[in-house]
Protein backbone atom coordinates (compact mmCIF):
# COMPACT_ATOMS: atom_id res chain seq x y z
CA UNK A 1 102.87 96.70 37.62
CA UNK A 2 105.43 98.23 40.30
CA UNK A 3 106.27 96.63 43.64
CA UNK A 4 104.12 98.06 46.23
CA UNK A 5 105.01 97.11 49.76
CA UNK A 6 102.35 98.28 51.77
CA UNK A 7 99.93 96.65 53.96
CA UNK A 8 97.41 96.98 56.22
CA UNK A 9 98.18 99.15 59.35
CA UNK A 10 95.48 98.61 61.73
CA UNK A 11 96.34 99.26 65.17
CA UNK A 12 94.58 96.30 66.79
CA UNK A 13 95.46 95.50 70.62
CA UNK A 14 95.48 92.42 72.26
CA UNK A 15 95.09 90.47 75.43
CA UNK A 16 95.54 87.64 77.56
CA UNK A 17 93.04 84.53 76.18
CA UNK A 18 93.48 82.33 78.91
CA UNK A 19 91.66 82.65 81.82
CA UNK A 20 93.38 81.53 85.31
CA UNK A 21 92.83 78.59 86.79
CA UNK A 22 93.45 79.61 90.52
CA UNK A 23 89.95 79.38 91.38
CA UNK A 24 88.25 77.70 94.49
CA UNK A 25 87.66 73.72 93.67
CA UNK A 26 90.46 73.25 90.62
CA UNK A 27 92.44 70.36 90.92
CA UNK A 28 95.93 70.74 90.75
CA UNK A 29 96.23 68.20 87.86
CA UNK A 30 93.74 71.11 86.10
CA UNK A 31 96.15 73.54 87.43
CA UNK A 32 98.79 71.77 86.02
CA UNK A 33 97.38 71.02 82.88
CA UNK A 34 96.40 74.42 81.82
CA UNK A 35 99.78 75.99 83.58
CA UNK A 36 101.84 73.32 80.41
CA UNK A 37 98.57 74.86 77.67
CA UNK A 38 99.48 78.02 78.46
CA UNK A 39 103.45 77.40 77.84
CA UNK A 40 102.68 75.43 74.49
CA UNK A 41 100.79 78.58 73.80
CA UNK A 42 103.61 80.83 74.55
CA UNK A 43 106.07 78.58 72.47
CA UNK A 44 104.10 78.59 69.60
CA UNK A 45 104.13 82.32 69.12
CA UNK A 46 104.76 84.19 67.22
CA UNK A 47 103.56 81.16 64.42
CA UNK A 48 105.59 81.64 61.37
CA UNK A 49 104.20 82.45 58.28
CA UNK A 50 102.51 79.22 56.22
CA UNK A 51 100.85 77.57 59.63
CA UNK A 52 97.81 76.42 59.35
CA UNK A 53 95.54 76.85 62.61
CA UNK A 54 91.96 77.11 63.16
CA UNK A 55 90.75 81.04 63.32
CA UNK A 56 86.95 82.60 64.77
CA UNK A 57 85.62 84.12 61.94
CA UNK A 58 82.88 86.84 62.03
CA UNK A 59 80.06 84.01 62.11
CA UNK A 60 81.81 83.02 65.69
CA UNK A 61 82.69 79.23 64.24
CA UNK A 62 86.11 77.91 63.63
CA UNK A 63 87.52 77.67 60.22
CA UNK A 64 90.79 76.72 58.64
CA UNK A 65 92.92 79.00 58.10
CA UNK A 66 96.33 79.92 56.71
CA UNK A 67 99.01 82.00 57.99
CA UNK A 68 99.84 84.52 55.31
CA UNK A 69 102.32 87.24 56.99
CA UNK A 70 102.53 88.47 60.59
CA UNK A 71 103.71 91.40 61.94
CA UNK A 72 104.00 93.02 65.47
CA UNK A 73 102.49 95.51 67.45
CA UNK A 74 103.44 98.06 70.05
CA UNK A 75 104.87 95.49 72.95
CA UNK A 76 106.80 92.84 72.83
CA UNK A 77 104.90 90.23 74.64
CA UNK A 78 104.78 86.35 72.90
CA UNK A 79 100.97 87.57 71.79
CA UNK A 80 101.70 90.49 70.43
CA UNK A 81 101.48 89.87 67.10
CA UNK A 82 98.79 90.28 64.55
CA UNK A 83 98.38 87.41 61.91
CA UNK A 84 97.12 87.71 58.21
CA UNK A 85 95.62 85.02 57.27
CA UNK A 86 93.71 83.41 54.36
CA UNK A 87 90.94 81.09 55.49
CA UNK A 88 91.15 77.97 52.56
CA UNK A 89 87.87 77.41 52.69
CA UNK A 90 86.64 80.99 51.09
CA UNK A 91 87.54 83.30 48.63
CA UNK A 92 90.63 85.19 48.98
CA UNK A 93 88.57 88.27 49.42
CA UNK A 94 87.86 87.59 52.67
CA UNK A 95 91.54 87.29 53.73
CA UNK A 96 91.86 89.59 56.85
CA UNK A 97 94.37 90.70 59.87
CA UNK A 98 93.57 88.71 63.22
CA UNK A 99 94.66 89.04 67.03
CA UNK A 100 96.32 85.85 68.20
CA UNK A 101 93.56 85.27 70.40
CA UNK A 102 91.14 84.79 67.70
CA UNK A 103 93.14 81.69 66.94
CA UNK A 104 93.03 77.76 68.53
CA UNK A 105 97.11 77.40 69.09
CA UNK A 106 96.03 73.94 69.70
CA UNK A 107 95.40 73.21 66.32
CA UNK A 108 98.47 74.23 64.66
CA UNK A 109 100.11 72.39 61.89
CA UNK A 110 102.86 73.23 59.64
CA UNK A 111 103.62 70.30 57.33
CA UNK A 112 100.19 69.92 55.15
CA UNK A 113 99.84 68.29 52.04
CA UNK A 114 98.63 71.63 50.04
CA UNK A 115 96.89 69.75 47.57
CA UNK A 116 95.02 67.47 50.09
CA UNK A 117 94.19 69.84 52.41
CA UNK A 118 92.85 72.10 49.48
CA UNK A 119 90.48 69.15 48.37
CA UNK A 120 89.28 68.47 51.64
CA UNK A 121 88.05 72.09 52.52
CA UNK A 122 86.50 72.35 49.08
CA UNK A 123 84.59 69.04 49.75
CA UNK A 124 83.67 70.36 53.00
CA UNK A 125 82.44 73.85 51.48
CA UNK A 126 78.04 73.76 51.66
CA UNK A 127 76.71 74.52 48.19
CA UNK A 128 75.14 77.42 50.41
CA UNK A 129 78.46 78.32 51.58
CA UNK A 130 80.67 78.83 48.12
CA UNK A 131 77.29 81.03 46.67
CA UNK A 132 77.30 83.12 49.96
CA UNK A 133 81.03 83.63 49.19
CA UNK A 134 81.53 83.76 45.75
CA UNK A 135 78.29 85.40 44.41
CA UNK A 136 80.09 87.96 41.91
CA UNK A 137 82.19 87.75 39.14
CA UNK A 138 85.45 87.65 39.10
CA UNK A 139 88.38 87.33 36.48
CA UNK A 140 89.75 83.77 37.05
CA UNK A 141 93.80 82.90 36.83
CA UNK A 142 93.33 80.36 34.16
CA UNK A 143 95.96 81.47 31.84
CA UNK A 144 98.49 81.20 34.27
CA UNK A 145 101.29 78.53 35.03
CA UNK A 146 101.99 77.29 38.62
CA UNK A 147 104.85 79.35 39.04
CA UNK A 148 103.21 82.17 37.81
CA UNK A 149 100.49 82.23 39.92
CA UNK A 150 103.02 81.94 42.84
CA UNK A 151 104.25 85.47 41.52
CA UNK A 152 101.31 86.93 41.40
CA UNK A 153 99.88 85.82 44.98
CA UNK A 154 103.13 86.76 46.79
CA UNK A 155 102.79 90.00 45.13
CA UNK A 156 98.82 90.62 45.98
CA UNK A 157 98.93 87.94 49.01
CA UNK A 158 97.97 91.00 51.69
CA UNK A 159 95.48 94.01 51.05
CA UNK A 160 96.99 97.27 51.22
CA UNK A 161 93.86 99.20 51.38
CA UNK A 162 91.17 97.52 54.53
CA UNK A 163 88.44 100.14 53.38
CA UNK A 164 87.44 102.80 51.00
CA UNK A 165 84.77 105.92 50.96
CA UNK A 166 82.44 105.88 48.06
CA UNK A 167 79.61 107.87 47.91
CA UNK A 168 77.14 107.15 50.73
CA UNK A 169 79.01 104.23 51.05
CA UNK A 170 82.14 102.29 52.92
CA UNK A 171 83.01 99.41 51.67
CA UNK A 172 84.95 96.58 52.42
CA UNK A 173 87.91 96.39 49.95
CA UNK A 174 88.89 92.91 48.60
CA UNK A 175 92.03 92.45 47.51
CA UNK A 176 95.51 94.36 47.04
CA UNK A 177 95.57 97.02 44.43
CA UNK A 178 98.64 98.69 43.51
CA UNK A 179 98.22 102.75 44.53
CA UNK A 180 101.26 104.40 43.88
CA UNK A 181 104.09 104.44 46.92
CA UNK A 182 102.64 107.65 48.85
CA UNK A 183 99.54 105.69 49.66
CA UNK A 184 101.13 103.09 51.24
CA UNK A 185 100.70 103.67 54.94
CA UNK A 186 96.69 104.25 54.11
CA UNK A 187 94.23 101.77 55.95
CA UNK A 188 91.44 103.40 54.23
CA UNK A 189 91.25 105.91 51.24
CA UNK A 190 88.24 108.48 50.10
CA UNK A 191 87.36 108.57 46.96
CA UNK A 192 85.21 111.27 44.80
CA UNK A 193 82.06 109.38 43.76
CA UNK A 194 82.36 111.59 40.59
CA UNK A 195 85.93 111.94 39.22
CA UNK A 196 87.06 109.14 41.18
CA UNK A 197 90.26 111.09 43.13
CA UNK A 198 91.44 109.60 45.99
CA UNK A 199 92.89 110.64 49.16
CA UNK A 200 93.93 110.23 52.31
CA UNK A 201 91.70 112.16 55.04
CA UNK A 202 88.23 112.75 55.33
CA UNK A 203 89.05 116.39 55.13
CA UNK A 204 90.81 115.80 52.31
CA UNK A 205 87.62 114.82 50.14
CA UNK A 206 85.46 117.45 51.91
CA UNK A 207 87.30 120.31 50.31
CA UNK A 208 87.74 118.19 47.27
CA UNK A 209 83.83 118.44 47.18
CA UNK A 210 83.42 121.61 46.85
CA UNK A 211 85.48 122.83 43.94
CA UNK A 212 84.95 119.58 42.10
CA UNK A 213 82.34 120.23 39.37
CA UNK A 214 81.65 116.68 38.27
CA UNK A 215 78.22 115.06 38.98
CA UNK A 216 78.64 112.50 36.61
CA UNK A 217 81.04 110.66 34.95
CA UNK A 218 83.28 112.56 32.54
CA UNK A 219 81.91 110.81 29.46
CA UNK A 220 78.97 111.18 26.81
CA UNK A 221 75.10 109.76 28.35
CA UNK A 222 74.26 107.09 26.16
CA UNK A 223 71.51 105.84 27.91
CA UNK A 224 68.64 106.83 30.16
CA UNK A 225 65.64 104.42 31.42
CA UNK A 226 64.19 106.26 34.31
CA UNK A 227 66.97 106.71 37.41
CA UNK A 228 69.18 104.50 35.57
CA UNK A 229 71.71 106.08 33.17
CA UNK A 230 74.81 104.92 31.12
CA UNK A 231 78.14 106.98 30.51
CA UNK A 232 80.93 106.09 27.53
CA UNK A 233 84.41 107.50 28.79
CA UNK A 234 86.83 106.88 26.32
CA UNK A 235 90.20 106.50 28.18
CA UNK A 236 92.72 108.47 26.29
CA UNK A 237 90.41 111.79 26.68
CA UNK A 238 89.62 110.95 30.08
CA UNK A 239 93.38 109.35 31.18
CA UNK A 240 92.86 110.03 35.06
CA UNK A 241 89.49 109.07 35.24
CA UNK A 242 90.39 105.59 33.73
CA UNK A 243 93.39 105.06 35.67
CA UNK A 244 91.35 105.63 38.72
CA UNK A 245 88.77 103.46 37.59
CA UNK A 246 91.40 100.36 37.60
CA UNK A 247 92.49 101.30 40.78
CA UNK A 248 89.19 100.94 42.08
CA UNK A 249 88.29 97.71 40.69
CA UNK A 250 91.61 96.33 41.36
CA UNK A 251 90.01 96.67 44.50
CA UNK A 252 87.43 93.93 43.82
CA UNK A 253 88.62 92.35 41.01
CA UNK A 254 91.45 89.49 41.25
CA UNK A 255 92.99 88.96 38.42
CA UNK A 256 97.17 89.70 37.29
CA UNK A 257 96.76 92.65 34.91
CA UNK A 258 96.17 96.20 35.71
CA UNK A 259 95.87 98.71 32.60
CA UNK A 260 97.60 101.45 32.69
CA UNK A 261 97.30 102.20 29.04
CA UNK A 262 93.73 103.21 29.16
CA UNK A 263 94.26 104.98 26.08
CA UNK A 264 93.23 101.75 24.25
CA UNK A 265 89.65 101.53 26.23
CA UNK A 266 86.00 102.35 26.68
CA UNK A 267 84.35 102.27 29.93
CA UNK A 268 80.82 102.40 30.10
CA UNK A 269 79.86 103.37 33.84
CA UNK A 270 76.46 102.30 34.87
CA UNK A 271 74.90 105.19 37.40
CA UNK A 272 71.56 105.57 39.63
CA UNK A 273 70.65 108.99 39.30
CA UNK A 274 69.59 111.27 42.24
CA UNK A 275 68.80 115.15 42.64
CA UNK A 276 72.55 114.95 43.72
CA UNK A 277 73.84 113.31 40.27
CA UNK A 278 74.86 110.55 38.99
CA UNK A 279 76.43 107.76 41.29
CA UNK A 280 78.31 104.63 39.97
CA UNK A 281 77.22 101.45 40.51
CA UNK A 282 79.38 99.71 37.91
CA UNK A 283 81.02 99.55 34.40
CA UNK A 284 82.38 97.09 31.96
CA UNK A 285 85.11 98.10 29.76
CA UNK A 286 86.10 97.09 26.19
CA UNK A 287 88.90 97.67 23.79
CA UNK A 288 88.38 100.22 21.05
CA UNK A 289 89.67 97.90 18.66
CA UNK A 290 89.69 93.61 19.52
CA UNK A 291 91.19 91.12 16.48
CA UNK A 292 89.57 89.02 18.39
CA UNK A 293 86.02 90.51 18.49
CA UNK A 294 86.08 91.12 22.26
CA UNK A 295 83.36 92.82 23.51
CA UNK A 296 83.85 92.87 26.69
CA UNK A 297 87.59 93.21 28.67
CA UNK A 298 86.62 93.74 32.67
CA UNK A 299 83.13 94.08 34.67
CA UNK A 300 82.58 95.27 37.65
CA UNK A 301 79.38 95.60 40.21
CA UNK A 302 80.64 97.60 43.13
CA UNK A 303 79.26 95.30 46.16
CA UNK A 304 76.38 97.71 47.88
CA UNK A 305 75.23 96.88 44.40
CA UNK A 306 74.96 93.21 43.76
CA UNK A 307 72.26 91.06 43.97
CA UNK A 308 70.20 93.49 42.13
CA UNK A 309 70.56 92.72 38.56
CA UNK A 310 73.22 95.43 37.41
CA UNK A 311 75.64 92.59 36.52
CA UNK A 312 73.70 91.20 33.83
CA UNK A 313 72.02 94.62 32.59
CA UNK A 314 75.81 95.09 31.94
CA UNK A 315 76.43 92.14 29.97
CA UNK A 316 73.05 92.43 27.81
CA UNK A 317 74.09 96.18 27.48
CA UNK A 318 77.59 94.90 26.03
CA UNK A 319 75.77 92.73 23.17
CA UNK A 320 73.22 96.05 22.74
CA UNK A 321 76.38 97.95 21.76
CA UNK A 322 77.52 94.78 19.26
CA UNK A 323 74.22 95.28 17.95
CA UNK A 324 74.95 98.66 17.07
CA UNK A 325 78.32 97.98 15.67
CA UNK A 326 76.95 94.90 13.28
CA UNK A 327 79.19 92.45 14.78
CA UNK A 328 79.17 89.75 16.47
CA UNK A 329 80.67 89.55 20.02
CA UNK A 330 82.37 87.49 23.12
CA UNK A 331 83.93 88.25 26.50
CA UNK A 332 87.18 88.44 26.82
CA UNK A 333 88.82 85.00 28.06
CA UNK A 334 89.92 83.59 29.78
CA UNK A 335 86.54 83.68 32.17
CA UNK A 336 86.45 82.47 36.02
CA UNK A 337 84.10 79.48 36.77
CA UNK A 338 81.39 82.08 38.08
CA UNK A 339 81.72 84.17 35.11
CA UNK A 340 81.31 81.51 32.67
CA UNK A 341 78.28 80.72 34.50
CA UNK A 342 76.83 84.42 34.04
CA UNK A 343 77.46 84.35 30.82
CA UNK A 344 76.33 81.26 30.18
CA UNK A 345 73.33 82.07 31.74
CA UNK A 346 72.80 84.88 29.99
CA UNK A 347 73.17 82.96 26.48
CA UNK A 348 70.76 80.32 28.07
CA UNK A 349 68.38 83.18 28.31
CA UNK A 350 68.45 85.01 25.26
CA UNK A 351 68.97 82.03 22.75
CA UNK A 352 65.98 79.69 24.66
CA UNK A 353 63.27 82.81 24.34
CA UNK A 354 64.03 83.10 20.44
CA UNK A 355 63.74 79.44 20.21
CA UNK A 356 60.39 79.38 21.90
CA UNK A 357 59.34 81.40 19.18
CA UNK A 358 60.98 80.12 15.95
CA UNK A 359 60.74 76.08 17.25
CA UNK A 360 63.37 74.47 15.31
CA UNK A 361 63.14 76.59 12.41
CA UNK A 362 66.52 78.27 13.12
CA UNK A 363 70.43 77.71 12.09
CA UNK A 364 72.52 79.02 14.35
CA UNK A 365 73.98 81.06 12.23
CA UNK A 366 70.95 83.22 12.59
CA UNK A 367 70.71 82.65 16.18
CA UNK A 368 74.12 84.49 15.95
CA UNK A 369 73.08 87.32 13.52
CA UNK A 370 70.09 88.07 16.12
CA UNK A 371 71.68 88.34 18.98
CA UNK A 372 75.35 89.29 18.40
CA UNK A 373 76.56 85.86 20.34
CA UNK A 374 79.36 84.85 18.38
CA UNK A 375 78.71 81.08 17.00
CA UNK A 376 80.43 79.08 19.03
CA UNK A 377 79.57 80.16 22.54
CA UNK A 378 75.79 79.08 20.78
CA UNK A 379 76.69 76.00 20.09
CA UNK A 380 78.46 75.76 22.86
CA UNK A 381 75.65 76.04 25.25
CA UNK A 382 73.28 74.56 23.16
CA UNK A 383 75.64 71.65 23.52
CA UNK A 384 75.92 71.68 26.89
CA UNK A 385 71.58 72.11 27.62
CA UNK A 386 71.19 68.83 25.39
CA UNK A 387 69.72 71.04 22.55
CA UNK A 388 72.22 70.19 19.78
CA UNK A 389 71.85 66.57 17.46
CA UNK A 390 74.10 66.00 14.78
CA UNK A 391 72.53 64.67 11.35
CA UNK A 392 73.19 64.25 7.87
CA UNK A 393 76.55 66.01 8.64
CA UNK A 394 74.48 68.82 10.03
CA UNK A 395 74.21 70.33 13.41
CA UNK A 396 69.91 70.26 14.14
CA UNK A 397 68.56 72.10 17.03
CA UNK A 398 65.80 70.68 19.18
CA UNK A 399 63.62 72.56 20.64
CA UNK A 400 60.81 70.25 22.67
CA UNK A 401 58.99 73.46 24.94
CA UNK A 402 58.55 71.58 27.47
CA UNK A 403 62.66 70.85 27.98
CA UNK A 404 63.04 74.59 26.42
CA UNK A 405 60.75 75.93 29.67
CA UNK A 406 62.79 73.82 32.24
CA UNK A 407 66.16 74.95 31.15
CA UNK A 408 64.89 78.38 31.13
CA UNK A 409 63.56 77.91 34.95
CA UNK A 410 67.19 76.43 35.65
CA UNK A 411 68.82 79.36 34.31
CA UNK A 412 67.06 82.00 36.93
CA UNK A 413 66.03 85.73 36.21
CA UNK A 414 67.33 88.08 33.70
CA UNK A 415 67.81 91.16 35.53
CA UNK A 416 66.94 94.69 34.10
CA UNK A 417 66.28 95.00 30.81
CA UNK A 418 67.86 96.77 28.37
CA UNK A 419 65.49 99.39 26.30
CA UNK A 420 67.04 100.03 23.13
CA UNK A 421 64.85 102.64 22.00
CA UNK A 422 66.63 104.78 25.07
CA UNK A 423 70.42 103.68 23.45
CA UNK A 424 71.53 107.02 21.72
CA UNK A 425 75.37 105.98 20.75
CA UNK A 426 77.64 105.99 17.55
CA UNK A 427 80.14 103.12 17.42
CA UNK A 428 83.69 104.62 18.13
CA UNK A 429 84.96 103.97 14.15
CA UNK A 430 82.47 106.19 12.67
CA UNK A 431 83.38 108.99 15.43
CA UNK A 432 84.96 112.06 14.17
């Protein structure tokens, strides 16, 4: 992945936050008092880069926040700066450039205890709170070492696109995403919902529009249920498209490795169809060939979407297609904390309703021949629901209803659902 130095260009203003205290009836001790505010104000800018400080976030409250990089705008006044910052308490996706007077000056720090003050926001976080915030999937940075996670945040630490054009659609971009060098004064790019090009102007995409031919993805329908329709793009006949694709998800999707070798992957785009074609709503991708029985590398719900069920219609789609192939199947890891928790809701699902219906009648090994869920993510989560006894040298399943129903409350909705009998698809081996 090149070194891409661009950021954010926003031209934000700002102006004076403190009001004057020259009115009718102020003491001159209050005259005074705010006169030495406003010069501790004025010292403390411009705040170097790794302050902490309170910030007004977009709900109006205060929250901690940390200084990520600064820059200046058109004067030279001790406010004049703009401050990106990274409020600890949230996702990184919600990192953001602020004016200084969306900041309390009078709460600046500088010598924190990283590790403390991380605990303490995350004990401070509402259950509410981390849901609202981190309510999609997202690859997690388990496999990395300290220092290498240092690498890759200084690298990402500061979005280089604020917004993109999808579509019917803008959306609010995430996190950095490495464009190549020519994009790097862009704030916001347009994309073609179709072929997925991206430029810079509005203008740009209009003319775009009208010689571009596409009204689907550039791939093979595999599916159709009603307005909802499923495209296979294999990556070394489509090479553009793909590339595209990953620099569109990089968009929403935080995690070290962007593929630029699409040659070696699948992506199966998930659409809502219209009289106007065929619009993306998300994909998953897999390798074309996985030693390690991957059947899923990267997935992706692009946010207007969410919430709706497309995220696990992709997952159950993924096992459809391990089905097909007569394997069995696993994401690939290592998986965040939130996607372990879709798929393990997912597995909760599937493997609870068969065992409503068998009782304890069951090995897993059958569980695994049924549903494509490779053997030990089964036990696994059988483990971890208080399913699993041990006996004779045996695992034993139990399978009381009454404890199967509760888990099965526990573990929510299961989205759409997949018809099978609308999957027309070969598995890539036995193509050509």
């Amino acid at each position: 992945m090149g070194s891409m130095g661009g950021s954010t260009a926003e031209n934000i203003g700002t102006e004076n936050g403190h009001a004057s205290a020259a009115d009718d009836g102020v003491s001159a001790a209050a005259r005074a008092d705010h006169k030495g505010k406003a010069v501790a104000t004025a010292s403390a800018l411009p705040l170097e880069v790794g302050a902490r400080v309170m910030c007004r976030w977009r709900d109006g409250k205060y929250h901690p926040v940390k200084v990520i990089e600064r820059r200046r705008t058109q004067t030279s006044e001790p406010g004049d700066y703009e401050f990106y910052v990274h409020y600890t308490e949230f996702n990184r996706r919600l990192d953001e450039w602020v004016k200084f007077e969306h900041l309390d000056l009078d709460s600046v720090e500088m010598d924190v205890d990283e590790k403390v003050e991380d605990k303490a926001t995350s004990l401070k976080m509402t259950r509410h709170q981390k849901r609202k915030i981190d309510e999609t999937h997202v690859e997690g940075h388990e496999e990395l070492d300290a220092a290498s996670l240092r690498e890759h945040e200084e690298f990402t630490k500061v979005k280089n696109i604020a917004t993109i054009e999808l579509g019917r659609y803008e959306i609010e971009t995430w996190y950095f995403s490495p464009f190549p060098p020519e994009y790097n004064d862009c704030v916001k790019l347009y994309f073609c919902e179709f072929c997925l090009n991206f430029m810079k102007r509005k203008e740009q995409l209009q003319r775009h529009m009208k010689k571009c031919d596409l009204k689907h993805p550039p791939g093979d329908e595999i599916y159709r249920n009603g307005t909802l329709s499923m495209f296979e793009v294999d990556g070394k006949k489509n090479k553009v498209y793909g590339q595209n694709l990953c620099y569109l998800a990089k968009l929403f999707l935080d995690h070290k490795t962007l593929y630029y070798d699409v040659d070696l992957f699948l992506f199966y785009i998930l659409c809502e169809c219209d009289d106007r074609g065929c619009h993306m709503v998300g994909y998953f991708s897999k390798e074309k060939h996985s030693e390690e029985s991957y059947n899923l590398a990267c997935i992706l719900t692009l946010p207007p979407y969410q919430r709706k069920g497309y995220g696990k219609f992709l997952i159950a789609f993924s096992y459809e297609l391990s089905k097909k192939e007569g394997k069995v199947g696993t994401p690939e890891r290592p998986l965040s904390d939130l996607g372990m928790l879709s798929y393990r809701g997912y597995w909760t699902r599937v493997l609870l309703e068969i065992l409503k219906k068998h009782k304890s009648n069951i090995s897993i090994k059958e569980l695994s021949d049924m549903t494509a869920i490779r053997a030990e993510d089964i036990l696994n989560t059988l483990q971890n629901l208080d399913l699993i006894q041990y006996r004779k040298g045996q695992h034993a399943i139990c399978a009381d209803p009454k404890v199967l129903d509760r888990h099965l409350k526990a573990a929510g909705r299961g989205g759409l659902d997949v018809d099978v009998t609308k999957l027309i698809w070969t598995p890539y081996k036995e193509q050509g």
